[in-house]
Protein backbone atom coordinates (compact mmCIF):
# COMPACT_ATOMS: atom_id res chain seq x y z
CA UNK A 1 99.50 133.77 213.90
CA UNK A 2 97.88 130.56 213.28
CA UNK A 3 96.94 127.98 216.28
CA UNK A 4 97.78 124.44 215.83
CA UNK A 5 101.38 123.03 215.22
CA UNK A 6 103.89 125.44 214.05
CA UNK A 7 105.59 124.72 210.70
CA UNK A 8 108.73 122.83 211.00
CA UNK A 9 112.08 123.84 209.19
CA UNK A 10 112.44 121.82 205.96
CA UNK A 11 116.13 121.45 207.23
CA UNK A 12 115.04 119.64 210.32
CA UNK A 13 112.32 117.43 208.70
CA UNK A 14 115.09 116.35 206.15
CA UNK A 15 117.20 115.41 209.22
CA UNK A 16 114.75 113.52 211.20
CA UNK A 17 113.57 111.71 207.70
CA UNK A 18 117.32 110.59 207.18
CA UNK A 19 117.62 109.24 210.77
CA UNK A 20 114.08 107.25 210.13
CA UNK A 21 115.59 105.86 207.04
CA UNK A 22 119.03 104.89 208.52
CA UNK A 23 116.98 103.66 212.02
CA UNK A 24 114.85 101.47 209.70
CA UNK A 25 118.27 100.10 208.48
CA UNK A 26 117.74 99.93 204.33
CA UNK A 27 121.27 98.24 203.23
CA UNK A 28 121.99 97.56 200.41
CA UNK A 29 124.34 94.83 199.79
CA UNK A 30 127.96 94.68 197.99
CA UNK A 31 126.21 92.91 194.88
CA UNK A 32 123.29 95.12 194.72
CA UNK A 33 125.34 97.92 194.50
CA UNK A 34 127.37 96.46 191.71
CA UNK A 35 124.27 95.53 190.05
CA UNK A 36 123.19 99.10 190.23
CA UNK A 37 126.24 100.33 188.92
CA UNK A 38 126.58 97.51 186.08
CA UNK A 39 122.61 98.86 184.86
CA UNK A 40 123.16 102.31 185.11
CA UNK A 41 126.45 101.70 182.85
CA UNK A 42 124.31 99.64 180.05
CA UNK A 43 121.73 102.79 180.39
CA UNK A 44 124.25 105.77 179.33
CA UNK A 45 125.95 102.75 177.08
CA UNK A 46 123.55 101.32 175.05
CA UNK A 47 121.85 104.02 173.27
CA UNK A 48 125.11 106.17 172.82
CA UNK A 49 126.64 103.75 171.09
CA UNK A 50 123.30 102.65 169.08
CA UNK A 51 122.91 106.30 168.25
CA UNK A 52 126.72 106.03 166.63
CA UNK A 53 126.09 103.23 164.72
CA UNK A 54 122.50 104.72 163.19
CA UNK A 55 124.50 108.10 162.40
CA UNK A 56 127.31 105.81 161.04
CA UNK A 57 124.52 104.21 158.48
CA UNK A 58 123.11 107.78 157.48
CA UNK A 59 126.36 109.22 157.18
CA UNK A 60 127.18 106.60 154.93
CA UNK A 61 123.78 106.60 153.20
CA UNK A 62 123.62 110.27 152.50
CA UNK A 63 127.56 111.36 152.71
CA UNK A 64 126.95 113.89 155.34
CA UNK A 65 130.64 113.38 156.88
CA UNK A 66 130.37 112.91 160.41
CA UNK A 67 127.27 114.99 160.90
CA UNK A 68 124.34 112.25 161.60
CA UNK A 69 127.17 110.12 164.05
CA UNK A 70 128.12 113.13 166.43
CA UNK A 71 124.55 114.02 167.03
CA UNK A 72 122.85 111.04 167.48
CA UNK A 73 126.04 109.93 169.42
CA UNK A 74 125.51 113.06 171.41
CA UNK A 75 121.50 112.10 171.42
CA UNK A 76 122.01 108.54 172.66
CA UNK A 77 124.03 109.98 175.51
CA UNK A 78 121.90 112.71 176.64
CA UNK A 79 118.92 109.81 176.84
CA UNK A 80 121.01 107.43 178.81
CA UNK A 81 122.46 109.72 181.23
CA UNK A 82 118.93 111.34 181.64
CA UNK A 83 117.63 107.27 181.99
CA UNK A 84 120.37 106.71 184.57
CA UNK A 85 119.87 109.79 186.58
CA UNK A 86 116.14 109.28 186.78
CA UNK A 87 116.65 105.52 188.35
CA UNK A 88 119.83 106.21 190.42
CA UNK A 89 117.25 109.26 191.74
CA UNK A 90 114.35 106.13 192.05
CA UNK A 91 117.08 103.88 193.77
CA UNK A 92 118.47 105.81 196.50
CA UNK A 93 115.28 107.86 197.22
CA UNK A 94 113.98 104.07 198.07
C-alpha cells in the first residue's frame, strides 16, 4: 500500500465540491435564468428551422418530395440540441 493520503471516493469529492459551490453562493437570478432558457430555445430553433427552409429550396429545385426538408430539418435539430446541451453543460458546470 502506498504512504501519503489515501484516495478519496469520487462520491464524496463530488459531495464536498457541491457544498463548496453552494457555500460560495453562485445564484443565478430570475432573469438570467430566463435568458438562459430564451438562448438555448433560439439554439435548437434557429438552425432546425433554417435547415427546413434550405431542404424546402432543394426539394423544390430538384423535385425530390420531401426528402432534402426532413433531413436537413432533422440536421438542423441534431446541431442545435447538441449546441444547447454543450452550453447548458458550460452554464451550470460554472
Amino acid at each position: 500500500m502506498s504512504e501519503g493520503k489515501p484516495t478519496e471516493d469520487p462520491f464524496i469529492s463530488e459531495i464536498r465540491r457541491q457544498a463548496e459551490r453552494a457555500r460560495i453562493g453562485r445564484h443565478v437570478t430570475f432573469w438570467q435564468g430566463l435568458g438562459l432558457v430564451g438562448a438555448i430555445g433560439w439554439m435548437v430553433s434557429v438552425p432546425a428551422v433554417l435547415g427546413a427552409l434550405l431542404g424546402r429550396w432543394l426539394d423544390a429545385r430538384y423535385a425530390s418530395g420531401i426528402f432534402w426538408t426532413l433531413s436537413l430539418l432533422t440536421a438542423g435539430l441534431a446541431l442545435g440540441c447538441a449546441s444547447a446541451w454543450r452550453r447548458a453543460r458550460r452554464e451550470l458546470k460554472g
